[in-house]
Protein backbone atom coordinates (compact mmCIF):
# COMPACT_ATOMS: atom_id res chain seq x y z
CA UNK A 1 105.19 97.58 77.18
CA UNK A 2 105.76 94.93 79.67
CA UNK A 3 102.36 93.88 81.58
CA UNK A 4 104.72 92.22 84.61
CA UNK A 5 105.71 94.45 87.25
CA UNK A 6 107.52 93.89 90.27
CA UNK A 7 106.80 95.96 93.77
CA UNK A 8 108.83 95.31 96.52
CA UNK A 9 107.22 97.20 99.75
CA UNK A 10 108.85 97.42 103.23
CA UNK A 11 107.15 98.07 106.45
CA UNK A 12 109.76 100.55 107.22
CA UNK A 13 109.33 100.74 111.26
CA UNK A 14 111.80 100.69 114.88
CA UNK A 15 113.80 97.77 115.36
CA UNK A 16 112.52 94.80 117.07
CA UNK A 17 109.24 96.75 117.71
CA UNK A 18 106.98 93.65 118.73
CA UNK A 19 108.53 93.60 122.09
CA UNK A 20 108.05 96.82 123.13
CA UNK A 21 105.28 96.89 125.55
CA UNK A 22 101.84 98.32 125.10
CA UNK A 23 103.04 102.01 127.34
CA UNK A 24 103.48 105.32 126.30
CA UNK A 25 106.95 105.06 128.73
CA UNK A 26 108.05 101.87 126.45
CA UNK A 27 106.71 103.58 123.15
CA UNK A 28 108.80 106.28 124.03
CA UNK A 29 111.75 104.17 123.81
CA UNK A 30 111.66 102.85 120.78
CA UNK A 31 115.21 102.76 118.60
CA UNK A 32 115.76 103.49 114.76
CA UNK A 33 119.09 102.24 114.52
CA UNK A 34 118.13 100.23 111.56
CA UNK A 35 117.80 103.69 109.37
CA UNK A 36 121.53 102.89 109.28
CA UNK A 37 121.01 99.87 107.13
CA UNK A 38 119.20 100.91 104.16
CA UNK A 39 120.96 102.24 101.93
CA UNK A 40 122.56 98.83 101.45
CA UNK A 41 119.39 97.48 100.38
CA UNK A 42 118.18 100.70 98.13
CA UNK A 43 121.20 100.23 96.17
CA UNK A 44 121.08 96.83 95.73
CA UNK A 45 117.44 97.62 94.21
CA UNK A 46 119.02 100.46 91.50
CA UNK A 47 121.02 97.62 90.57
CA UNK A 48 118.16 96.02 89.33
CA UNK A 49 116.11 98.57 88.27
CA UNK A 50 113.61 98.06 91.10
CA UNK A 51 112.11 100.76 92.65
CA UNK A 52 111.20 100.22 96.14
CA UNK A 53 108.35 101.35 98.14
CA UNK A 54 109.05 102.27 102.05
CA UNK A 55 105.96 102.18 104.00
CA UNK A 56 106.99 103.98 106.84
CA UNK A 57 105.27 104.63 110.49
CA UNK A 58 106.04 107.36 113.00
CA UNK A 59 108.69 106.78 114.66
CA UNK A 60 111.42 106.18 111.16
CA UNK A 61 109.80 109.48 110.12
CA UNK A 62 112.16 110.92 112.64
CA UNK A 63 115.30 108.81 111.61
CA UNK A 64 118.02 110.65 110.28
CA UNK A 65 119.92 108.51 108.60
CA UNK A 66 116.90 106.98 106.85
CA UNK A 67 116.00 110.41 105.96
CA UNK A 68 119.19 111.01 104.21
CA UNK A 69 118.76 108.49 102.18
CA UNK A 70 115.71 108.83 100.76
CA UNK A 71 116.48 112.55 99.71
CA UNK A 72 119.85 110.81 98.37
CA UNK A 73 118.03 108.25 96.39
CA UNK A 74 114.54 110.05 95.64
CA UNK A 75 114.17 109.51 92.22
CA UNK A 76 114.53 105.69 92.42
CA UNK A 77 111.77 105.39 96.00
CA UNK A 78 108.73 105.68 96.66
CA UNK A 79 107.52 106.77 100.99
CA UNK A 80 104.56 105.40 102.04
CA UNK A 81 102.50 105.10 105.22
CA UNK A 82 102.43 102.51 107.32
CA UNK A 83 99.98 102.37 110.48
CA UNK A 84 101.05 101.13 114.25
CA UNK A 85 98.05 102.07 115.61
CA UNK A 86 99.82 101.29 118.88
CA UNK A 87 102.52 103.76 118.90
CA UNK A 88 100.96 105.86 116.47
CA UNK A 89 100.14 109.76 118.33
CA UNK A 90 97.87 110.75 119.55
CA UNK A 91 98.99 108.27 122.29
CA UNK A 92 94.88 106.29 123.61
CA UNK A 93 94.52 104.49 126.38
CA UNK A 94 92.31 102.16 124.90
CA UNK A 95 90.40 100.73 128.90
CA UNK A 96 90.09 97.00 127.81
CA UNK A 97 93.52 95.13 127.59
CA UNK A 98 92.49 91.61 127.69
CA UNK A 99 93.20 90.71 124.31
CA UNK A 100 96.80 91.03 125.71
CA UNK A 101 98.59 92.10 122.04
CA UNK A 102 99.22 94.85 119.89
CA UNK A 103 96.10 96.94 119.16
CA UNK A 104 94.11 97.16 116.04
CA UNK A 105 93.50 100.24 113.99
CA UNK A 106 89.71 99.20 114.42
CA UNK A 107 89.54 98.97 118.16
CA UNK A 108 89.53 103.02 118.14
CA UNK A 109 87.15 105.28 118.37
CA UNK A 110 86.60 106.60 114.71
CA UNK A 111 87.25 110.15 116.00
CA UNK A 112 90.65 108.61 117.09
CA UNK A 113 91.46 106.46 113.76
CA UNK A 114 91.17 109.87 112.06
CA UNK A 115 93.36 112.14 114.48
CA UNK A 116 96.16 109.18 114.09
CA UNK A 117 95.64 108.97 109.99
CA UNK A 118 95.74 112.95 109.83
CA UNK A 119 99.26 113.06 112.39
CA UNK A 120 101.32 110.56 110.49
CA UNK A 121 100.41 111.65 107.56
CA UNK A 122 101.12 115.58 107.74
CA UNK A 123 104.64 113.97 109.36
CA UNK A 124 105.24 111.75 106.69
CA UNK A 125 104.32 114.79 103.98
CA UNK A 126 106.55 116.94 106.11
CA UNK A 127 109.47 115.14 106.40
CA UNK A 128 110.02 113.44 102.94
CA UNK A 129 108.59 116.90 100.84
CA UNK A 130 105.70 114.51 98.83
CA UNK A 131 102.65 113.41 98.89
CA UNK A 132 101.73 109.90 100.31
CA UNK A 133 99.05 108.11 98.69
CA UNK A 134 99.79 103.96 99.80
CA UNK A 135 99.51 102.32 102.51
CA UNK A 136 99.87 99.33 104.62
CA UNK A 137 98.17 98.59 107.82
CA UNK A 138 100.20 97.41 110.99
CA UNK A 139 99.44 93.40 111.93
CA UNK A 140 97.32 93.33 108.27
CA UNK A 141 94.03 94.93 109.45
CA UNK A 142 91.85 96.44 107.63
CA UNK A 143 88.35 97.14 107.51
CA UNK A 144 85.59 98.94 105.93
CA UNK A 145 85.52 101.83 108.19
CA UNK A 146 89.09 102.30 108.53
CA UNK A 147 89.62 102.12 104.05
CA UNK A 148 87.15 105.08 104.36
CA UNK A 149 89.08 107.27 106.72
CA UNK A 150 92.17 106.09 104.58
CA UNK A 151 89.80 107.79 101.37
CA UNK A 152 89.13 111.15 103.38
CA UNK A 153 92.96 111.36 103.86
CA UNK A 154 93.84 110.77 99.89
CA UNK A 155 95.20 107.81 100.05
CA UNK A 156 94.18 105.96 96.93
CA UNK A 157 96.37 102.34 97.12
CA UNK A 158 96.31 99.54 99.60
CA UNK A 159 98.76 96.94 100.22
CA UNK A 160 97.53 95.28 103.85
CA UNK A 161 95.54 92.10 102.21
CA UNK A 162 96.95 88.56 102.58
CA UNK A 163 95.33 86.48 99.81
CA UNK A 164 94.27 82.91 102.09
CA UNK A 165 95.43 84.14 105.17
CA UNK A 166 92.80 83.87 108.03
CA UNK A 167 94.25 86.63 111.45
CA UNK A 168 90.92 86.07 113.20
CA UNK A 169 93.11 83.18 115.58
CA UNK A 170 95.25 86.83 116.12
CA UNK A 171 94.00 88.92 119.16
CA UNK A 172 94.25 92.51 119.30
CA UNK A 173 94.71 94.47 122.71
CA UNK A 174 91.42 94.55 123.89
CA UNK A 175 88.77 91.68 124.83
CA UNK A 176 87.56 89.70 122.01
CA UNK A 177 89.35 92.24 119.26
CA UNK A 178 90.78 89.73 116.13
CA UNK A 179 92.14 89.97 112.87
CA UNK A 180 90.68 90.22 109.41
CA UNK A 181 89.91 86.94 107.43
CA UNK A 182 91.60 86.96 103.62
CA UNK A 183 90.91 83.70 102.66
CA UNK A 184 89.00 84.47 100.19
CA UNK A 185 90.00 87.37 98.95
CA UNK A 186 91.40 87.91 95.61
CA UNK A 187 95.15 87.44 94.82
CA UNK A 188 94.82 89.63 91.98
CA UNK A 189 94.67 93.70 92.07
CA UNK A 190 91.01 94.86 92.78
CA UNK A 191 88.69 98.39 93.90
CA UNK A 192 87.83 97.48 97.71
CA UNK A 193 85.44 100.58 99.43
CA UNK A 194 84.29 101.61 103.19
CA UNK A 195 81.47 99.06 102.04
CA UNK A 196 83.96 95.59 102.02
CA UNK A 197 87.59 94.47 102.06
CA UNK A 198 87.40 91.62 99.99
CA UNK A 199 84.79 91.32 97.42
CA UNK A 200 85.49 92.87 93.91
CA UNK A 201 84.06 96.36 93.22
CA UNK A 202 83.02 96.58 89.27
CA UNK A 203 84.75 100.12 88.87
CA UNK A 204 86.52 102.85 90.45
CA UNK A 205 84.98 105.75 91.85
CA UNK A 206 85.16 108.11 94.63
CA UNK A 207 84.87 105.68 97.59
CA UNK A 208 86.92 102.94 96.35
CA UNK A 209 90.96 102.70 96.59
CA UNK A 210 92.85 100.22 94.83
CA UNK A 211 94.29 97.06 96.62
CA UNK A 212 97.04 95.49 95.76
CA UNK A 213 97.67 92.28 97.80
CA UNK A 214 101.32 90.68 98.87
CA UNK A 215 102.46 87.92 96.17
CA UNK A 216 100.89 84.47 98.30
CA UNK A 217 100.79 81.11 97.04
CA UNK A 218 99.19 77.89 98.92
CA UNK A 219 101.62 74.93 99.34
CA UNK A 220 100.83 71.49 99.02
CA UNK A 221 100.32 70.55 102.34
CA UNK A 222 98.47 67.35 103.43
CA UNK A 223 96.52 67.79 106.54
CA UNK A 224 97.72 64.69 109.43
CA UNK A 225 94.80 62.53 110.90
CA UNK A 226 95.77 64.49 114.25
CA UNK A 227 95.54 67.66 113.33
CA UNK A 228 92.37 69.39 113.98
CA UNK A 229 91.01 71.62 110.90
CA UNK A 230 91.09 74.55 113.41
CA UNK A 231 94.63 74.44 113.73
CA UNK A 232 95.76 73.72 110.69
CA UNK A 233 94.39 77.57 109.51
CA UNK A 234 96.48 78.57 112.89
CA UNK A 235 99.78 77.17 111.31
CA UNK A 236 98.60 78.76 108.13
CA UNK A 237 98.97 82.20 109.70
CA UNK A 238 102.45 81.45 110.94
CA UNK A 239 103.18 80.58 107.05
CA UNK A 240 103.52 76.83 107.29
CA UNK A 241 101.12 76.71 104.07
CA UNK A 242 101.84 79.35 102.18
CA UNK A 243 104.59 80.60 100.62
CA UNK A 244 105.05 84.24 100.62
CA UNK A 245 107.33 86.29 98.67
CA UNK A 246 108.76 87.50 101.76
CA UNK A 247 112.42 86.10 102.78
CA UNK A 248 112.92 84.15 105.97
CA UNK A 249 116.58 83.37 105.72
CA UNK A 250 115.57 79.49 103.72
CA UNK A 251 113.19 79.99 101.26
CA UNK A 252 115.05 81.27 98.27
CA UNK A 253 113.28 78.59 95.91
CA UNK A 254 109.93 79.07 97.15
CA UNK A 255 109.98 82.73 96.42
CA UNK A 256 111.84 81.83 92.64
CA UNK A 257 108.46 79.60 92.09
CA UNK A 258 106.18 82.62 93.03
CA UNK A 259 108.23 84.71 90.82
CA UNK A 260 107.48 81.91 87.97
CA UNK A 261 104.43 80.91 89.09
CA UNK A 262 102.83 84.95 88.83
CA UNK A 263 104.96 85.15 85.57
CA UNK A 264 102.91 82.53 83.94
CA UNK A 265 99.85 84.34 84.88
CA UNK A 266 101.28 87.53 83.37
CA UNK A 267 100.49 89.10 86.97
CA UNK A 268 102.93 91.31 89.04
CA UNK A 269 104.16 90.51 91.97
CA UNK A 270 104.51 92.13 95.13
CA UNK A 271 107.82 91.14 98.11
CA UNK A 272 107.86 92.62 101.69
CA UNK A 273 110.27 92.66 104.13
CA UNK A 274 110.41 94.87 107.19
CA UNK A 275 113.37 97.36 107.69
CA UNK A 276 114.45 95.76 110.51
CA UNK A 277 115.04 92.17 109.08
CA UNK A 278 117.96 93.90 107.35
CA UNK A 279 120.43 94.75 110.14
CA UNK A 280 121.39 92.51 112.43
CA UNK A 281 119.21 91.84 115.66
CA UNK A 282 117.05 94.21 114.82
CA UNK A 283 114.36 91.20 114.28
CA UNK A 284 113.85 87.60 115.29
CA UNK A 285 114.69 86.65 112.19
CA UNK A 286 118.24 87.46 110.85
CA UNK A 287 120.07 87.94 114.04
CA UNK A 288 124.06 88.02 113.02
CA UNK A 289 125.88 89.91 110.76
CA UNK A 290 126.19 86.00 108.76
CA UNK A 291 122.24 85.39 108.33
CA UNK A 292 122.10 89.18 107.06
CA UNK A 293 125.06 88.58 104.35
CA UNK A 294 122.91 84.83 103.99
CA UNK A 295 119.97 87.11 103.21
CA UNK A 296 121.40 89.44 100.77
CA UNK A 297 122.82 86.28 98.55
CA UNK A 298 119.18 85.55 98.50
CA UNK A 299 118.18 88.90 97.42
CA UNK A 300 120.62 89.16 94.93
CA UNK A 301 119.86 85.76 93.46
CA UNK A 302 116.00 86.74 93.83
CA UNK A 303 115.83 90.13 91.91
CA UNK A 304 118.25 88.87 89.33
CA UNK A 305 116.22 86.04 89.14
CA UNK A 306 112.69 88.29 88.70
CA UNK A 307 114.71 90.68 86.15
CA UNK A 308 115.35 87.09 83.80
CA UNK A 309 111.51 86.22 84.26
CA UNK A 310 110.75 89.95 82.54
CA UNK A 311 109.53 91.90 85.31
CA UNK A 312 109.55 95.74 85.30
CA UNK A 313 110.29 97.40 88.77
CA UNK A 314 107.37 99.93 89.72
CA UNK A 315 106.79 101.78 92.76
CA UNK A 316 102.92 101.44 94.73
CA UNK A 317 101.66 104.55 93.01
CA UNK A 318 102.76 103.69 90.27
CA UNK A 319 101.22 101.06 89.38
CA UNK A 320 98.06 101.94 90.67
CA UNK A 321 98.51 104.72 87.67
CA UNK A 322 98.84 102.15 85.53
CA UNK A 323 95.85 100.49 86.61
């Protein structure tokens, strides 16, 4: 049996979502149209015996057409949760906005984190008729408090952690509010608990979930004379030193190293993409209907290229079973 597996996770959420504004009139309006677009992607997955796992927040559990699809395709998927604590119900007007961006999960009253865990997941159950154990947190937070409400819910598998990636420059929505630091935390699969996020816990028990970090590799990147320390970890969150096996429309090569890099290791790796970088301008990212055929070449050539390197596909769960 093959000890190389390959999980591909999207954040499976509204289209262009990070410029709606922080209301409950704009939340309101958020669109799904990219539910349309899936199915082109899940197939191209079955093609290559990859199983993919959608991590999906509230407002795609009421898409139709994504929906469809998954009871079309539900042997070969895998529906997770995914956490927007912004748009997330119960709808709280959190009094401090000064931090100007998207909230935080952990800016919430714990009473609050729990009502929103306990909503989208009864929805999510609901909806797709099966249980959902992974997870992903919106804008990569997570902390010790929030992995134990996560627990107390059943969810047993993590994906949020970015291996060298510092979100502390990252503001939340209210005053002071920041991102997590992973810049030390393992690239490898490891028990995290409500007592840390990063350090390795010796066994499992009944306060730890697994956590299963996104494939990230530094680059070689030499630092210029005029560029303060401080910012060069700022650049580092906008991925300008490290690769991540995530496509961005020109980094088809970089991801094929990852891919060869983990398989040297005998480690799995793990892609993202979000649902709406696969129809066009439904992201920043692939606008036209070219840059989205662009992007499925690169898929194509990517998952054939992970299929020659001897990975099995495996959904979240999955492998945590295996683990």
């Amino acid at each position: 049996m093959t000890n190389k597996y390959c999980i591909l996770t999207i954040d499976t959420e509204g289209d262009n979502i990070w410029k709606v504004r922080n209301s409950k009139c704009s939340i309101s309006k958020i669109t799904t149209k990219n539910g349309k677009y899936l199915e082109r992607f899940q197939i191209l997955c079955e093609k290559y015996d990859l199983i993919p796992t959608y991590l999906v927040d509230y407002e795609m559990s009421l898409s139709k057409p994504f929906i469809e699809m998954t009871k079309y395709h539900r042997d070969n998927l895998e529906i997770g949760m995914h956490m927007h604590a912004w748009n997330n119900p119960p709808y709280y007007e959190l009094s401090n906005r000064y931090g100007k961006n998207k909230s935080y999960i952990g800016e919430y009253p714990i009473e609050i984190q729990r009502k929103k865990v306990e909503c989208i997941t009864k929805q999510l159950e609901n909806v797709f008729e099966c249980s959902i154990k992974s997870h992903r947190s919106g804008r990569w937070y997570i902390d010790p408090q929030y992995i134990q409400v996560l627990i107390d819910y059943g969810y047993n598998i993590d994906c949020t952690v970015t291996p060298g990636i510092n979100w502390t420059y990252n503001n939340g929505q209210t005053e002071e509010s920041r991102g997590i630091d992973f810049s030390k935390a393992p690239q490898k699969a490891y028990y995290m608990s409500e007592k840390n996020v990063c350090i390795k816990e010796s066994k499992s028990n009944n306060n730890t979930m697994i956590e299963v970090p996104v494939s990230i590799i530094k680059k070689r990147v030499r630092i210029s004379e005029t560029l303060k320390y401080a910012d060069f970890w700022k650049r580092g969150v906008r991925n300008e030193i490290f690769s991540w096996l995530r496509p961005n429309g020109k980094n088809l090569e970089e991801m094929k190293k990852i891919v060869s890099v983990k398989s040297a290791e005998n480690e799995y790796v793990e892609f993202m993409i979000h649902s709406s970088e696969l129809m066009p301008g439904g992201n920043s990212t692939f606008r036209t209907n070219d840059s989205i055929e662009a992007l499925y070449k690169d898929l194509e050539e990517l998952f054939s290229y992970i299929k020659i390197m001897g990975y099995e596909g495996i959904s979240l769960s999955s492998f945590a079973d295996r683990l």
